[in-house]
Protein backbone atom coordinates (compact mmCIF):
# COMPACT_ATOMS: atom_id res chain seq x y z
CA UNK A 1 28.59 7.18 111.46
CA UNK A 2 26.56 9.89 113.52
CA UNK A 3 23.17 10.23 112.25
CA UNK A 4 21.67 11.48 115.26
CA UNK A 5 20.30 14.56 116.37
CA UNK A 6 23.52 15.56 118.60
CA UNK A 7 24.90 12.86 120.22
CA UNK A 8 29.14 11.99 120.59
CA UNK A 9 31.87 10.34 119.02
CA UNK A 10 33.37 8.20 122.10
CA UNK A 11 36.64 8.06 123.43
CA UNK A 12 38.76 4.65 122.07
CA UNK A 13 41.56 3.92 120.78
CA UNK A 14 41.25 5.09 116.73
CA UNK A 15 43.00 4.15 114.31
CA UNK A 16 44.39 6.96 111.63
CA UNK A 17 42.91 5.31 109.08
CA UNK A 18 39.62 5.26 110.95
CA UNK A 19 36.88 7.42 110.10
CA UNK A 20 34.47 9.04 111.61
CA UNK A 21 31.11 10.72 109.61
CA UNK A 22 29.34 13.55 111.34
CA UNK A 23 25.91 13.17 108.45
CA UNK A 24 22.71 13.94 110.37
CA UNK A 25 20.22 16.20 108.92
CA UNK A 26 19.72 17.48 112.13
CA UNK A 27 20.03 20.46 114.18
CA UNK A 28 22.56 20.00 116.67
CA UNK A 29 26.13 18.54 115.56
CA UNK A 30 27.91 15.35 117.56
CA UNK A 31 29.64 16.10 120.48
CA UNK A 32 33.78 14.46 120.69
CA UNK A 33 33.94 12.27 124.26
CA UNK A 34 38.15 11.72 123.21
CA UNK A 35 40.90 13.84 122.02
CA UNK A 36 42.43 11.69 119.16
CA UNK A 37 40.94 10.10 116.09
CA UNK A 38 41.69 9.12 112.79
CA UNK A 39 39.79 10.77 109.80
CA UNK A 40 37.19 13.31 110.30
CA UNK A 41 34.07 13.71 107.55
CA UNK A 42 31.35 16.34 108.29
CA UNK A 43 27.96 16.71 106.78
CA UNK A 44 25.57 18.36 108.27
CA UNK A 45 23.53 20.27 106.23
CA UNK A 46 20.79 21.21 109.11
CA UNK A 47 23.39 22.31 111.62
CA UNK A 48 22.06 25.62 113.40
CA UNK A 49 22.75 25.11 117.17
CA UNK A 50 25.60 26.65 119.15
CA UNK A 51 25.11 23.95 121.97
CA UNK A 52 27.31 21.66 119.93
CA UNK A 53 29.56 23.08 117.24
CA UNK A 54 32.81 23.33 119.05
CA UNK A 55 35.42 21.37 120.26
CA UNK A 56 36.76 23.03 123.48
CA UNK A 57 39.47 20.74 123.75
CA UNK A 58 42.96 19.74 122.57
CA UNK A 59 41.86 17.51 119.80
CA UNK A 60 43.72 16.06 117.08
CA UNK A 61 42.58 13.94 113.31
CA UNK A 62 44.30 12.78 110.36
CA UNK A 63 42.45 14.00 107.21
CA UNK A 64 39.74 16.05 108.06
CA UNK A 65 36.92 16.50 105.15
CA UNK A 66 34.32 19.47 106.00
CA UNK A 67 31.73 18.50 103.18
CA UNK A 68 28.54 21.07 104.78
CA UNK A 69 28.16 23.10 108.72
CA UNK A 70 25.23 24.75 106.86
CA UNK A 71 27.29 27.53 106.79
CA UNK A 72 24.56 30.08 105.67
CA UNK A 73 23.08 29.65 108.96
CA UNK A 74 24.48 32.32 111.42
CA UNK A 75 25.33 29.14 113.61
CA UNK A 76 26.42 27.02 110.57
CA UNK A 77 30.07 26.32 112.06
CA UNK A 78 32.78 23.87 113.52
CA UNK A 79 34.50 26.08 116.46
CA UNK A 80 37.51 25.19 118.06
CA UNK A 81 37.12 27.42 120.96
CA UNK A 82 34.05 28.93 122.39
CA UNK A 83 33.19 31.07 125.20
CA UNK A 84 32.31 29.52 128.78
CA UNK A 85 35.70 28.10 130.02
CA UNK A 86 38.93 29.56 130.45
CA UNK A 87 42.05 27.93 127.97
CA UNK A 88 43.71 27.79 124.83
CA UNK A 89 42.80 24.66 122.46
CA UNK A 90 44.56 23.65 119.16
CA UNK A 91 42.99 21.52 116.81
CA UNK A 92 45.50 19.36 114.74
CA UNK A 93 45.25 17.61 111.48
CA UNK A 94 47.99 15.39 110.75
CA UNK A 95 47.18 14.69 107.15
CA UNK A 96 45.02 17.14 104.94
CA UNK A 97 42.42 19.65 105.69
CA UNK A 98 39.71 19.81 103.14
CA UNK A 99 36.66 22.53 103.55
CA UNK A 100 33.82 23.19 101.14
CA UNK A 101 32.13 25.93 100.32
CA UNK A 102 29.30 25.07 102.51
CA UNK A 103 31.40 24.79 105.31
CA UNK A 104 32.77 27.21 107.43
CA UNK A 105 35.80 26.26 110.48
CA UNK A 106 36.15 29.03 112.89
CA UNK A 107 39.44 29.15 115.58
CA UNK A 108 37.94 31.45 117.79
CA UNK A 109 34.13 33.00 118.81
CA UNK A 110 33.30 36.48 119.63
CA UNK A 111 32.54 35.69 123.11
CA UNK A 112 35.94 34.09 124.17
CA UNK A 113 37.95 36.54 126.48
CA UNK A 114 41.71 37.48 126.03
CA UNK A 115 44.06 35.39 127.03
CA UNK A 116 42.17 32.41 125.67
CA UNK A 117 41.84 31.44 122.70
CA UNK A 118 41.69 28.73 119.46
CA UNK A 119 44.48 27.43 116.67
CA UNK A 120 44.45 25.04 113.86
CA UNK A 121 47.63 23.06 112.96
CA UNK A 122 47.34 21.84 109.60
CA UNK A 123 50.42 19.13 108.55
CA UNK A 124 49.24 18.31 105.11
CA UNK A 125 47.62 20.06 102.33
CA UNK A 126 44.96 22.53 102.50
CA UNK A 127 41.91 22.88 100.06
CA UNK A 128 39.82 25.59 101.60
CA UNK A 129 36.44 26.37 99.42
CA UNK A 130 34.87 27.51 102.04
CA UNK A 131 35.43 29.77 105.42
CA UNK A 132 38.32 29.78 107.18
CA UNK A 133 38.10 32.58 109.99
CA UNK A 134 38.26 33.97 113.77
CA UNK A 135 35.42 35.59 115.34
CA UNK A 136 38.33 36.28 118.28
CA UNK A 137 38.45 39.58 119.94
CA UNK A 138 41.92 41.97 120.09
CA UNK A 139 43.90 39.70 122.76
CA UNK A 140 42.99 36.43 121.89
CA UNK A 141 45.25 33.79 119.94
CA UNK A 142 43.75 32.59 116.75
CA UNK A 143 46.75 30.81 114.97
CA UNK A 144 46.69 29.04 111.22
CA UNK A 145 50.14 26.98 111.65
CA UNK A 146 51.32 25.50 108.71
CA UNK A 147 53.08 22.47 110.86
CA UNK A 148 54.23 19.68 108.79
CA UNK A 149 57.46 18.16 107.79
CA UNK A 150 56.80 17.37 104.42
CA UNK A 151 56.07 20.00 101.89
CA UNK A 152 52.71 21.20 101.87
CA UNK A 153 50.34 22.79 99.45
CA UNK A 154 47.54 26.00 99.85
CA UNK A 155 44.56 25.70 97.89
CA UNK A 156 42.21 28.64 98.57
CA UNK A 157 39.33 29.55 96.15
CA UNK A 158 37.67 30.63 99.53
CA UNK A 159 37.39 32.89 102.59
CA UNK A 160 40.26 32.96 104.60
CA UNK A 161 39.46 36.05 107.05
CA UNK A 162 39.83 37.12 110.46
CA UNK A 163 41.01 40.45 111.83
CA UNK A 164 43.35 38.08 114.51
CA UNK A 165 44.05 35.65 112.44
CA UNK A 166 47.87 34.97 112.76
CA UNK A 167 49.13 32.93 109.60
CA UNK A 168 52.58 30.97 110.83
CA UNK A 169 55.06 29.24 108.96
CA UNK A 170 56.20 26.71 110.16
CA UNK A 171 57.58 23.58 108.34
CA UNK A 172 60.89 23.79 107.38
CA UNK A 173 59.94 21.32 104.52
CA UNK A 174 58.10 24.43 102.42
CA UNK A 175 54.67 25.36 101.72
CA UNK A 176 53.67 26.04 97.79
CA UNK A 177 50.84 28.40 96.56
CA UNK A 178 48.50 27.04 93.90
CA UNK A 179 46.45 29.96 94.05
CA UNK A 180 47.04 33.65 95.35
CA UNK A 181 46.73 34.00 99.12
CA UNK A 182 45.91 36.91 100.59
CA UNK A 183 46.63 37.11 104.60
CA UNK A 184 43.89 38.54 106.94
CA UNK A 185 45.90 39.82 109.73
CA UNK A 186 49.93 39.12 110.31
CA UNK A 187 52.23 36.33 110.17
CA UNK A 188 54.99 34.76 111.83
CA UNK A 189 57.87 33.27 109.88
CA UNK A 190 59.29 30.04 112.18
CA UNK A 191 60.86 28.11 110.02
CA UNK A 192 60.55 27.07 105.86
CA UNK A 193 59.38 29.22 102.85
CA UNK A 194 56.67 29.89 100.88
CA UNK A 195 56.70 29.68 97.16
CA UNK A 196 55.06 31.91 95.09
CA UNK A 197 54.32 32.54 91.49
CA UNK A 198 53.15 35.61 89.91
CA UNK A 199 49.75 33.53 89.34
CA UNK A 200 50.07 32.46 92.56
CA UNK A 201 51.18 35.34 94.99
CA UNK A 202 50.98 35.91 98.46
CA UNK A 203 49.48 39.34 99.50
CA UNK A 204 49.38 41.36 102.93
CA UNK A 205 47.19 43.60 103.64
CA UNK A 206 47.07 47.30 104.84
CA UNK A 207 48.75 47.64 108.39
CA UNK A 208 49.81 43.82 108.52
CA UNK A 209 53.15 43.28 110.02
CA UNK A 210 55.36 40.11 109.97
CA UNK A 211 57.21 38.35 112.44
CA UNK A 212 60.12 36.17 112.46
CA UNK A 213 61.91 35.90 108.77
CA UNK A 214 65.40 34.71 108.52
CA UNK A 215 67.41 32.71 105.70
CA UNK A 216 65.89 29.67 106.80
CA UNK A 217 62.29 30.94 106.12
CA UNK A 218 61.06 33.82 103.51
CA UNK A 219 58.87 33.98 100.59
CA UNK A 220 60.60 32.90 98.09
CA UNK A 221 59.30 34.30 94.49
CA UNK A 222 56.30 37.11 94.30
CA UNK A 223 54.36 38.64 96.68
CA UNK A 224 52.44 42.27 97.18
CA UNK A 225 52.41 44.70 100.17
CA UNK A 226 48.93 46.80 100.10
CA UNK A 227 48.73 49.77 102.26
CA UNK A 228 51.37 52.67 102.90
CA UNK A 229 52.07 51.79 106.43
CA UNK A 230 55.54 50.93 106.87
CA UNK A 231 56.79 47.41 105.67
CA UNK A 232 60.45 46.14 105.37
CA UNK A 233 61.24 43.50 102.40
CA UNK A 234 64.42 42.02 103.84
């Protein structure tokens, strides 16, 4: 447990049952010294310094639990990539991704140049009450992978935004809706498919284009087009 002011979660050798609790009331989140730890709990409820709130790093946990980044503070935000050095970081959760709706996880800041650039890998469910976005300028990679091998689920009562946010498929295991899902930018069909319901639909948005698509990964049941710009449905 964190409950300092700052201060780091140091490099070891975790266990993925492990956890580790980010809880301070402070101002300026916990710093990570490694790369690989087990489960990740955040709750930080005074969190409104930019010194700290990114990872910058290839980093990887197995359920990660985003309880509070005070999220309506301007600066109220887990980053995985922030301006200052060159690179592109992914931040990978093996088992499920859980964020509240006073949290808000963020691939990529405004101030990070093209060429560079943040993703999230998620290989297990997905409850997302809160924010899921990019703040990543045209030219940047801002990927939402979903990466497992088991099926997986999308829960979003949410935000998930970003004008280069790039939604990819790919688990060739399945992902299923339980609510709708509407997709901020484009999307890249690897491998699997996504099942819908007409409860539970997937929707694209005006000028969004798709990439990939193939037998061996479509949506498979409803899903709406908005916009008139031109759109296949193969």
């Amino acid at each position: 447990e964190n409950l300092k002011n700052g201060g780091s979660f140091p490099e070891g050798n975790w266990s993925p049952a492990s956890l580790a609790r980010a809880i301070s009331t402070g101002t300026n989140a916990p710093i990570f010294n490694g790369t690989v730890y087990g489960n990740l709990e955040w709750n930080m409820p005074g969190q409104t310094s930019l010194l700290s709130n990114f990872f910058n790093k290839d980093i990887s946990f197995n359920n990660v639990n985003l309880i509070s980044t005070n999220s309506a503070n301007a600066n109220g935000e887990l980053r995985v990539r922030t301006g200052g050095s060159a690179g592109i970081f992914t931040m990978t959760v093996n088992g499920n991704l859980t964020v509240s709706a006073n949290a808000r996880l963020v691939t990529t800041s405004s101030t990070v140049t093209a060429g560079n650039g943040g993703s999230i890998a998620v290989k297990g469910n997905i409850i997302n009450n809160g924010t899921v976005t990019s703040n990543g300028v045209i030219g940047t990679l801002n990927n939402f992978s979903i990466a497992g091998s088991a099926p997986q689920t999308f829960s979003n009562s949410g935000t998930f935004f970003g004008g280069n946010l790039l939604f990819a498929m790919n688990n060739a295991a399945g992902l299923t809706l339980l609510t709708p899902l509407t997709l901020p930018w484009n999307a890249d069909f690897v491998a699997g498919k996504i099942a819908t319901t007409a409860a539970n639909i997937l929707i694209m948005n005006d000028n969004m284009v798709y990439t990939g698509g193939s037998v061996n990964s479509f949506v498979s049941g409803p899903m709406k087009k908005i916009g008139n710009s031109a759109f296949v449905f193969n």
